[in-house]
C-alpha atoms as a PDB file:
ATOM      1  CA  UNK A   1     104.547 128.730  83.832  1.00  0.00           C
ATOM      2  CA  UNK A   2     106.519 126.100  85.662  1.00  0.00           C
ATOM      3  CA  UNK A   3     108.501 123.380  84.330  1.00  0.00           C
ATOM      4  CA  UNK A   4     107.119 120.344  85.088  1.00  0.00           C
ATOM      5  CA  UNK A   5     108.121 116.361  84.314  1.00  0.00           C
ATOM      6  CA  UNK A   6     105.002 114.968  82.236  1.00  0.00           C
ATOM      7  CA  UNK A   7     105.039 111.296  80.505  1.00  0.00           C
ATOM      8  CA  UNK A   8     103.226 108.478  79.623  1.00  0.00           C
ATOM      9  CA  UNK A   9     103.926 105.713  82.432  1.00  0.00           C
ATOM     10  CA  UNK A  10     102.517 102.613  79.693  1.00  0.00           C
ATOM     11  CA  UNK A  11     104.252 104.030  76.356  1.00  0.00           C
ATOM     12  CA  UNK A  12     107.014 105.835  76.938  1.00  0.00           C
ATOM     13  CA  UNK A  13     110.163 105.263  79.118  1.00  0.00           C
ATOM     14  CA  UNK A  14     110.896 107.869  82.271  1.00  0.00           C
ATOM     15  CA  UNK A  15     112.447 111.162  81.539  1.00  0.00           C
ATOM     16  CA  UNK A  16     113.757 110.654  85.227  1.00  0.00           C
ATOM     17  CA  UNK A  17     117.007 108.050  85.901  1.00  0.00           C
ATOM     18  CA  UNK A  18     115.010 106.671  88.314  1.00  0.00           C
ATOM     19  CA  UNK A  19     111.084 105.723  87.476  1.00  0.00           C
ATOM     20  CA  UNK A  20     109.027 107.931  90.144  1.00  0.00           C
ATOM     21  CA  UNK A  21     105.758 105.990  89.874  1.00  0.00           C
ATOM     22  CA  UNK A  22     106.110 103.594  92.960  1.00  0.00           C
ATOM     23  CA  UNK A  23     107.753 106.558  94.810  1.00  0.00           C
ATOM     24  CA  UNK A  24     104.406 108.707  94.669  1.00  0.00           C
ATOM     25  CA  UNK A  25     101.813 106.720  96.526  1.00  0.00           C
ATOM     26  CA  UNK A  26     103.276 106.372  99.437  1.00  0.00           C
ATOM     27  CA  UNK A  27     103.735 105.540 102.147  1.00  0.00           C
ATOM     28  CA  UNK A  28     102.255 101.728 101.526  1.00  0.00           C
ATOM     29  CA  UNK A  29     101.412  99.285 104.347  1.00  0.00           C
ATOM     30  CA  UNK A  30     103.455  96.442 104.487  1.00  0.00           C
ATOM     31  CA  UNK A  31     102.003  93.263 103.809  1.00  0.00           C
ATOM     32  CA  UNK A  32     104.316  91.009 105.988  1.00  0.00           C
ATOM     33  CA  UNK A  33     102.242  87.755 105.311  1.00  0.00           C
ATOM     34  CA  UNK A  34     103.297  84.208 106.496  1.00  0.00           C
ATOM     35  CA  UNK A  35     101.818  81.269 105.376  1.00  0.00           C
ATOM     36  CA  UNK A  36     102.141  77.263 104.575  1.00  0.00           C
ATOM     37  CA  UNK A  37     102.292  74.906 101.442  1.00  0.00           C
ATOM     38  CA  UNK A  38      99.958  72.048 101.416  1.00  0.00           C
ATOM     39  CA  UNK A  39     103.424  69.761 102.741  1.00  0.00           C
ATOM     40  CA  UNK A  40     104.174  71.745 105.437  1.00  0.00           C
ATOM     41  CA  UNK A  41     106.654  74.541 103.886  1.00  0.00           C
ATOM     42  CA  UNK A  42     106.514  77.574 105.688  1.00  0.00           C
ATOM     43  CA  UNK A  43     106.870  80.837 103.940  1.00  0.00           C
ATOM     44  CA  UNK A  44     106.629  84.370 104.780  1.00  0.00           C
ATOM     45  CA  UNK A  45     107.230  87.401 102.551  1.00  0.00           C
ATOM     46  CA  UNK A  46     106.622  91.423 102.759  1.00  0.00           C
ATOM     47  CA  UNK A  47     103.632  92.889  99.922  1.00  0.00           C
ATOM     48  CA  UNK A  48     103.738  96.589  99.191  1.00  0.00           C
ATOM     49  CA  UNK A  49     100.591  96.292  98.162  1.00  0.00           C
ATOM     50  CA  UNK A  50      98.597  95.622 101.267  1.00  0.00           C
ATOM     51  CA  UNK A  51      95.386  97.174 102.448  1.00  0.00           C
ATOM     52  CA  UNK A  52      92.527  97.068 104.436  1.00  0.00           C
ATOM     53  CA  UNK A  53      88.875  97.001 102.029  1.00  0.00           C
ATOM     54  CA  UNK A  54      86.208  97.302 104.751  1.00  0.00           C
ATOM     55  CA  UNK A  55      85.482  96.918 108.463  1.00  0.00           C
ATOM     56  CA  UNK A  56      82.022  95.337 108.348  1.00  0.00           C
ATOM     57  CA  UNK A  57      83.238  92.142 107.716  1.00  0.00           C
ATOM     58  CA  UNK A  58      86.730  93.555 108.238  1.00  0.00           C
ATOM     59  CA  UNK A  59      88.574  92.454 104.843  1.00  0.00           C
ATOM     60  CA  UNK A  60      92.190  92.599 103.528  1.00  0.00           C
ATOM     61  CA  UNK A  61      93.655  92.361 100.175  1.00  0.00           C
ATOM     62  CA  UNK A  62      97.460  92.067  98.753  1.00  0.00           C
ATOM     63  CA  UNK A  63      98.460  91.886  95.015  1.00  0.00           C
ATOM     64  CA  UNK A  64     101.327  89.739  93.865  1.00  0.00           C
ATOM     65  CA  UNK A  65     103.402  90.306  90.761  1.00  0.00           C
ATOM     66  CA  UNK A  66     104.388  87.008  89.454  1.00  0.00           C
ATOM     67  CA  UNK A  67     108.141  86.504  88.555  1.00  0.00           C
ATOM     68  CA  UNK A  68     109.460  87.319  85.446  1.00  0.00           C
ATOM     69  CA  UNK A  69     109.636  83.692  84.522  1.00  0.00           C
ATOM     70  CA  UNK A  70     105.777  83.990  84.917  1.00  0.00           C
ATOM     71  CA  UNK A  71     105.817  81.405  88.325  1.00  0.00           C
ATOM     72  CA  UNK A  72     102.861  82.981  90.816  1.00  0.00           C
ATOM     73  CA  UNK A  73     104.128  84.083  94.159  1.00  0.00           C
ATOM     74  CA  UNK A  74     104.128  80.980  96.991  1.00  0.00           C
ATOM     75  CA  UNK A  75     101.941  82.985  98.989  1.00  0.00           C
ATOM     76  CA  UNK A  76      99.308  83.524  96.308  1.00  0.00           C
ATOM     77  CA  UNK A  77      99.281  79.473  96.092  1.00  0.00           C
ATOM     78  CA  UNK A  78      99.243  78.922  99.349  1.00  0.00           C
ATOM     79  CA  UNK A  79      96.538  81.219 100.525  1.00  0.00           C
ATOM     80  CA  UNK A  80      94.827  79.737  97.613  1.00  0.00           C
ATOM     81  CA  UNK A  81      95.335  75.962  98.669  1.00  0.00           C
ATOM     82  CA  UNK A  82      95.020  75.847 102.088  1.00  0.00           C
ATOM     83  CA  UNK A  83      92.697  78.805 102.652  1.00  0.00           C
ATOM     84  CA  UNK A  84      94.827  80.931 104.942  1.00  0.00           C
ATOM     85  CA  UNK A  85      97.562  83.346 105.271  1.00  0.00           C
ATOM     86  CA  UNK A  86      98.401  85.595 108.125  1.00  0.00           C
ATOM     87  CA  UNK A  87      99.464  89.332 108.239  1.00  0.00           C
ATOM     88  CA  UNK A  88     102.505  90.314 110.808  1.00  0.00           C
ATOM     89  CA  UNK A  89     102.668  94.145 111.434  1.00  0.00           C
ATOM     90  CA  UNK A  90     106.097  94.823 110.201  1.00  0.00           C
ATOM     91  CA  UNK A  91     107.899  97.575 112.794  1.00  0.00           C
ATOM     92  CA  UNK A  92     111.298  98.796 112.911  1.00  0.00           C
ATOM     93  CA  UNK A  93     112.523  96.607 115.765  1.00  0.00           C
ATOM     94  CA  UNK A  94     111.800  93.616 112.659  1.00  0.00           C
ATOM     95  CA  UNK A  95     113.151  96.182 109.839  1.00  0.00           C
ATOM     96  CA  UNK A  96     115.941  93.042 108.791  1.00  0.00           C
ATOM     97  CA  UNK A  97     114.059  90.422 109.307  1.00  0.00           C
ATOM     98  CA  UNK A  98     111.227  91.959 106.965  1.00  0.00           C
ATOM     99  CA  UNK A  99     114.236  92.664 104.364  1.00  0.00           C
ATOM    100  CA  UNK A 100     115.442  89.610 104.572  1.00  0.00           C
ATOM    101  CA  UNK A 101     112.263  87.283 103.845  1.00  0.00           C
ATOM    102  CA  UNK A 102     111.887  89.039 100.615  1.00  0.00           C
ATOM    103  CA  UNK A 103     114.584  87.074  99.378  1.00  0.00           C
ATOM    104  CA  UNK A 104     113.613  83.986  96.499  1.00  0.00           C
ATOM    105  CA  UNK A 105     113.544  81.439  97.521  1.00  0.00           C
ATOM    106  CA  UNK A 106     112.574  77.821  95.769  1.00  0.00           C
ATOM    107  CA  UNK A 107     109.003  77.005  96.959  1.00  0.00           C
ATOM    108  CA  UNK A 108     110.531  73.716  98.696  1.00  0.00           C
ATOM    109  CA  UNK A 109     112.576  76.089 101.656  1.00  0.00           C
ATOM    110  CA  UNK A 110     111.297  78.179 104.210  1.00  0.00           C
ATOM    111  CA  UNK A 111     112.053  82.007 104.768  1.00  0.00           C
ATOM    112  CA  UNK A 112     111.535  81.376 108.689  1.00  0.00           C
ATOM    113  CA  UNK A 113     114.951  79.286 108.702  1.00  0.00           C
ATOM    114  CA  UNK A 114     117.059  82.229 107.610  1.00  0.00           C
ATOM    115  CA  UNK A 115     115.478  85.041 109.970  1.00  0.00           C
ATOM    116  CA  UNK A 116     116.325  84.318 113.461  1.00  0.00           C
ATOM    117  CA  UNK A 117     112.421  85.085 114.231  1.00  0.00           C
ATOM    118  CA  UNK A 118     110.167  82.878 117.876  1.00  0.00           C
ATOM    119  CA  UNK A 119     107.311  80.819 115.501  1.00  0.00           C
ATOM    120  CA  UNK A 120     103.642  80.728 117.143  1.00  0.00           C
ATOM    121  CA  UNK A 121     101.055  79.225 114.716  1.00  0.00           C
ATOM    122  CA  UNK A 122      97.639  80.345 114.433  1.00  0.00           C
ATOM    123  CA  UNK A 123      94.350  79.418 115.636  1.00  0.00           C
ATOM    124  CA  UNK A 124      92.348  78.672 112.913  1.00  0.00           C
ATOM    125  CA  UNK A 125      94.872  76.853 110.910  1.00  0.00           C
ATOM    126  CA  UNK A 126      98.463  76.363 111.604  1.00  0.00           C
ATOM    127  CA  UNK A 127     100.263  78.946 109.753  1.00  0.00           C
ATOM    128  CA  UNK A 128     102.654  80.112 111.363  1.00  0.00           C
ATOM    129  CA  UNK A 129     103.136  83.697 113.056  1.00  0.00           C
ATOM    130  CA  UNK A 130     105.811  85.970 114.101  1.00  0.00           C
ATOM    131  CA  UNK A 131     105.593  85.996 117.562  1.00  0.00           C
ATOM    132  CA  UNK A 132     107.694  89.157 118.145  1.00  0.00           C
ATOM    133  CA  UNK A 133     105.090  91.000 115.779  1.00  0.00           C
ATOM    134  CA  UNK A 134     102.868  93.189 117.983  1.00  0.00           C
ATOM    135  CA  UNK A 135      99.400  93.123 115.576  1.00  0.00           C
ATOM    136  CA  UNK A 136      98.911  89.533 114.122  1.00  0.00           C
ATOM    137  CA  UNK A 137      95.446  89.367 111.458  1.00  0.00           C
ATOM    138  CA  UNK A 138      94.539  85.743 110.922  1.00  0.00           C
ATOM    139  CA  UNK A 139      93.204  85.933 107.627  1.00  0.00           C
ATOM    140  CA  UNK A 140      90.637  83.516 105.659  1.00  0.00           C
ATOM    141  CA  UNK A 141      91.288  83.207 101.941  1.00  0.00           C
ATOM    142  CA  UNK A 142      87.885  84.601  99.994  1.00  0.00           C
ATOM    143  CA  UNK A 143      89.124  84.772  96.419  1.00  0.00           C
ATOM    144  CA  UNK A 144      91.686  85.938  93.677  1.00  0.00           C
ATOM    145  CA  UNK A 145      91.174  88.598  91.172  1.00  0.00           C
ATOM    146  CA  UNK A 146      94.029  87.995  88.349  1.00  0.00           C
ATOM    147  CA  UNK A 147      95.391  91.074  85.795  1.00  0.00           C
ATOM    148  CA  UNK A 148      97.251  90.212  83.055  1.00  0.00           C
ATOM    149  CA  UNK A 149      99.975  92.531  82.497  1.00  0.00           C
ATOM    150  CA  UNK A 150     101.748  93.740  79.571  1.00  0.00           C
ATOM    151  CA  UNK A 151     104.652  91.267  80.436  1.00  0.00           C
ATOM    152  CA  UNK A 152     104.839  88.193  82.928  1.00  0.00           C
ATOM    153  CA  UNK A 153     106.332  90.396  85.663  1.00  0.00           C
ATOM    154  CA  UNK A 154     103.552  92.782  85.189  1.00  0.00           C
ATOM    155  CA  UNK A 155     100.449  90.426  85.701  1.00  0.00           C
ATOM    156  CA  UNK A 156      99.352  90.367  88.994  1.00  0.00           C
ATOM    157  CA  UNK A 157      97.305  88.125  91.229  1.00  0.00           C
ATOM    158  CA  UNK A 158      94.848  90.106  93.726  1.00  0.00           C
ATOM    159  CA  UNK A 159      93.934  88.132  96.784  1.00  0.00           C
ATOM    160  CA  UNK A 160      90.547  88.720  99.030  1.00  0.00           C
ATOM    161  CA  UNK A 161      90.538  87.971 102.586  1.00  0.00           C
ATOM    162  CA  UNK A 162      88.347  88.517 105.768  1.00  0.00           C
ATOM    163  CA  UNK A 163      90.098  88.709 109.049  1.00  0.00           C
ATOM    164  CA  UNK A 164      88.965  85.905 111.271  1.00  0.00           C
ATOM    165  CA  UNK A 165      90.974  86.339 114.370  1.00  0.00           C
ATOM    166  CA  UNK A 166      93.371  89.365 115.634  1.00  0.00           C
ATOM    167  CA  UNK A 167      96.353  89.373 118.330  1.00  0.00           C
ATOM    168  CA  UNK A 168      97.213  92.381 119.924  1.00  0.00           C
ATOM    169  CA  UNK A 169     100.033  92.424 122.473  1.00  0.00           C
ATOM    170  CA  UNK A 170      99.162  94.084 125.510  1.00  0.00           C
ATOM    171  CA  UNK A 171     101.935  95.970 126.302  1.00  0.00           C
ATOM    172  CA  UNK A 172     101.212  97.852 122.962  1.00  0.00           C
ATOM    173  CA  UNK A 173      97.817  98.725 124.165  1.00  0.00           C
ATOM    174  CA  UNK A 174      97.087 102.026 125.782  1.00  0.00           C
ATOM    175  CA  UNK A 175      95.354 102.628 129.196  1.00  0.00           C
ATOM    176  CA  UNK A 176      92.587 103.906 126.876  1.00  0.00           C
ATOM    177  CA  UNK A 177      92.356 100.832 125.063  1.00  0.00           C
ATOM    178  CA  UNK A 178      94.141 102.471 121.608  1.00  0.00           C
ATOM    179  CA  UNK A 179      96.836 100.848 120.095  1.00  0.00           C
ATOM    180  CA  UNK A 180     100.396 102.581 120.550  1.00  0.00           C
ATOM    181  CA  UNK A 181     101.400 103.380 117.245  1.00  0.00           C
ATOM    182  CA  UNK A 182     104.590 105.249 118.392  1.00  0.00           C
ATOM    183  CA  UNK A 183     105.730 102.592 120.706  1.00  0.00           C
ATOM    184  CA  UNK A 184     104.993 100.158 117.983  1.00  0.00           C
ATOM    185  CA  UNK A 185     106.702 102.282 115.401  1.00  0.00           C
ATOM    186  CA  UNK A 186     105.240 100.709 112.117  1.00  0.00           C
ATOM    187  CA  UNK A 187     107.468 100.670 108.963  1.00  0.00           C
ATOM    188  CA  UNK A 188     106.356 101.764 105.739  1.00  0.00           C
ATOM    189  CA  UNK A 189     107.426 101.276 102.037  1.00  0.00           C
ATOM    190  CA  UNK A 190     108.101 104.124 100.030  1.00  0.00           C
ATOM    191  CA  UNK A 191     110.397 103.997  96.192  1.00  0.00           C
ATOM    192  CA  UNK A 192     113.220 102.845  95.502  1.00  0.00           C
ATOM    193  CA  UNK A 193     114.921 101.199  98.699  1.00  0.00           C
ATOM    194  CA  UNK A 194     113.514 103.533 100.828  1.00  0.00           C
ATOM    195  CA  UNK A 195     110.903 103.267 103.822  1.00  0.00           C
ATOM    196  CA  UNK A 196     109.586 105.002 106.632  1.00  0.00           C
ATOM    197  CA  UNK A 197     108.677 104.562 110.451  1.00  0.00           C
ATOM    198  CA  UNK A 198     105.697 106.363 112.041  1.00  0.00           C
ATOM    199  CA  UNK A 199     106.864 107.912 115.113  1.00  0.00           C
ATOM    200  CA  UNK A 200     105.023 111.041 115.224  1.00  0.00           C
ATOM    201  CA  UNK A 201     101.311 111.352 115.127  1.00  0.00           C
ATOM    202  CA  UNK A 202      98.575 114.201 114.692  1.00  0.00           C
ATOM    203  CA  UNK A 203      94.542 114.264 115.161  1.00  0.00           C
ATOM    204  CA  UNK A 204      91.953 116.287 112.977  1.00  0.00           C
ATOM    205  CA  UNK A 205      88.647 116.108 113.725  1.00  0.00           C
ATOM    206  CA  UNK A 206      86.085 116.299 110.276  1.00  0.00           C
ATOM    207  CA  UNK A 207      84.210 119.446 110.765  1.00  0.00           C
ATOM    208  CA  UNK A 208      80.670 119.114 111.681  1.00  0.00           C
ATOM    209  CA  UNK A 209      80.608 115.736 111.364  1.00  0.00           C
ATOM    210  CA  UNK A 210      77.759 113.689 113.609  1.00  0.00           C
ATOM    211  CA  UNK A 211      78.155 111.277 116.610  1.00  0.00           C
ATOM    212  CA  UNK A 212      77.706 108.437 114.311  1.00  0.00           C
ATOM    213  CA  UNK A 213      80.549 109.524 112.038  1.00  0.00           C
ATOM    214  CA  UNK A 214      82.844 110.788 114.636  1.00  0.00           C
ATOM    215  CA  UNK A 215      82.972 107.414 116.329  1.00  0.00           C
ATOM    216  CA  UNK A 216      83.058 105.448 113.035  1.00  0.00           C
ATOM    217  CA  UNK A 217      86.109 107.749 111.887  1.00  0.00           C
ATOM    218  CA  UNK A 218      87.476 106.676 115.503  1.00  0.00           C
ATOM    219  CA  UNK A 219      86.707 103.404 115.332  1.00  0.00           C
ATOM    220  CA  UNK A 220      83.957 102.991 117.898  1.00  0.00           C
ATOM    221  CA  UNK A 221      81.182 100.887 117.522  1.00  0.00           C
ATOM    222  CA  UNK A 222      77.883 103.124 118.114  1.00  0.00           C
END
């Protein structure tokens, strides 16, 4: 029988130097989400947790640890206050500027004045975007799911969202109207300070699945 690394993740401390539990689901979308105080202060910050829910209203969710002196994330309050947040596709091009805006900051200064990044503010409300961001989701705050934690780091704010409006740069378009996800190259976050970038891609096809399937799996509308 093999040997194999088994612990408790809640009660007992990692056999391991280095705790693998962030470094096995992976690799996680990157919430790079931008969004405005109710006095103007623009923030913008990358969420490991980030993920689409459904496609029928299309939905969005990102969970926030708060800090360990128990303060909630300025992008939690802000989706909260003003009702909107939007998602920038974080790519490798942006790799820096995504590092750098996860730096804390005081709620009264913005992230955008230390990144170098073109500002384009969105339709529905003005939060602003990065413009060099291929895939831009303007998302519509829908409500906030809150787990306490065993410490103040540890509780975590959930936010809901449906997407109201999406940007997609043309030149990252295909001729067969698919997006280019290896000219895009998408980051990823794994553990530690690792990530990824998608630059190779492979189809599978579910066996025997119908039309109806096949296109939803594809993305299709029927």
């Amino acid at each position: 029988m093999e040997n194999v690394v088994k612990y408790n993740p809640a009660t007992e401390p990692s056999p391991l130097p280095y705790s693998p539990f962030k470094s096995c689901t992976v690799p996680r979308p990157i919430g790079w989400l931008s969004s405005v105080s109710t006095t103007g202060v623009e923030n913008i910050a990358p969420y490991s947790q980030w993920q689409n829910l459904t496609f029928d209203p299309p939905m969005v969710m990102f969970s926030a640890n708060q800090y360990p002196d128990g303060r909630r994330k300025d992008t939690v309050i802000n989706a909260e206050s003003t009702g909107w947040f939007v998602w920038n596709m974080a790519t490798y091009p942006l790799r820096e500027a995504v590092n750098k805006s996860a730096m804390a900051l005081g709620p009264e200064e913005s992230e955008f004045e230390h990144l170098g990044l073109t500002r384009t503010y969105a339709e529905n409300f003005p939060v602003p975007m990065v413009q060099e961001s291929p895939v831009k989701f303007e998302c519509k705050y829908h409500s906030t799911h809150r787990i306490p934690g065993a410490s103040a780091v540890g509780t975590v704010d959930i936010i809901f969202a449906t997407v109201e409006t999406v940007h997609i740069d043309d030149e990252v378009i295909t001729v067969d109207g698919r997006l280019d996800i290896k000219k895009i190259e998408p980051i990823a976050r794994l553990g530690y300070f690792d990530y990824t970038v998608v630059r190779e891609t492979f189809e599978m096809r579910v066996p025997g699945a119908d039309q109806d399937a096949q296109m939803g799996l594809e993305g299709r509308a029927a």
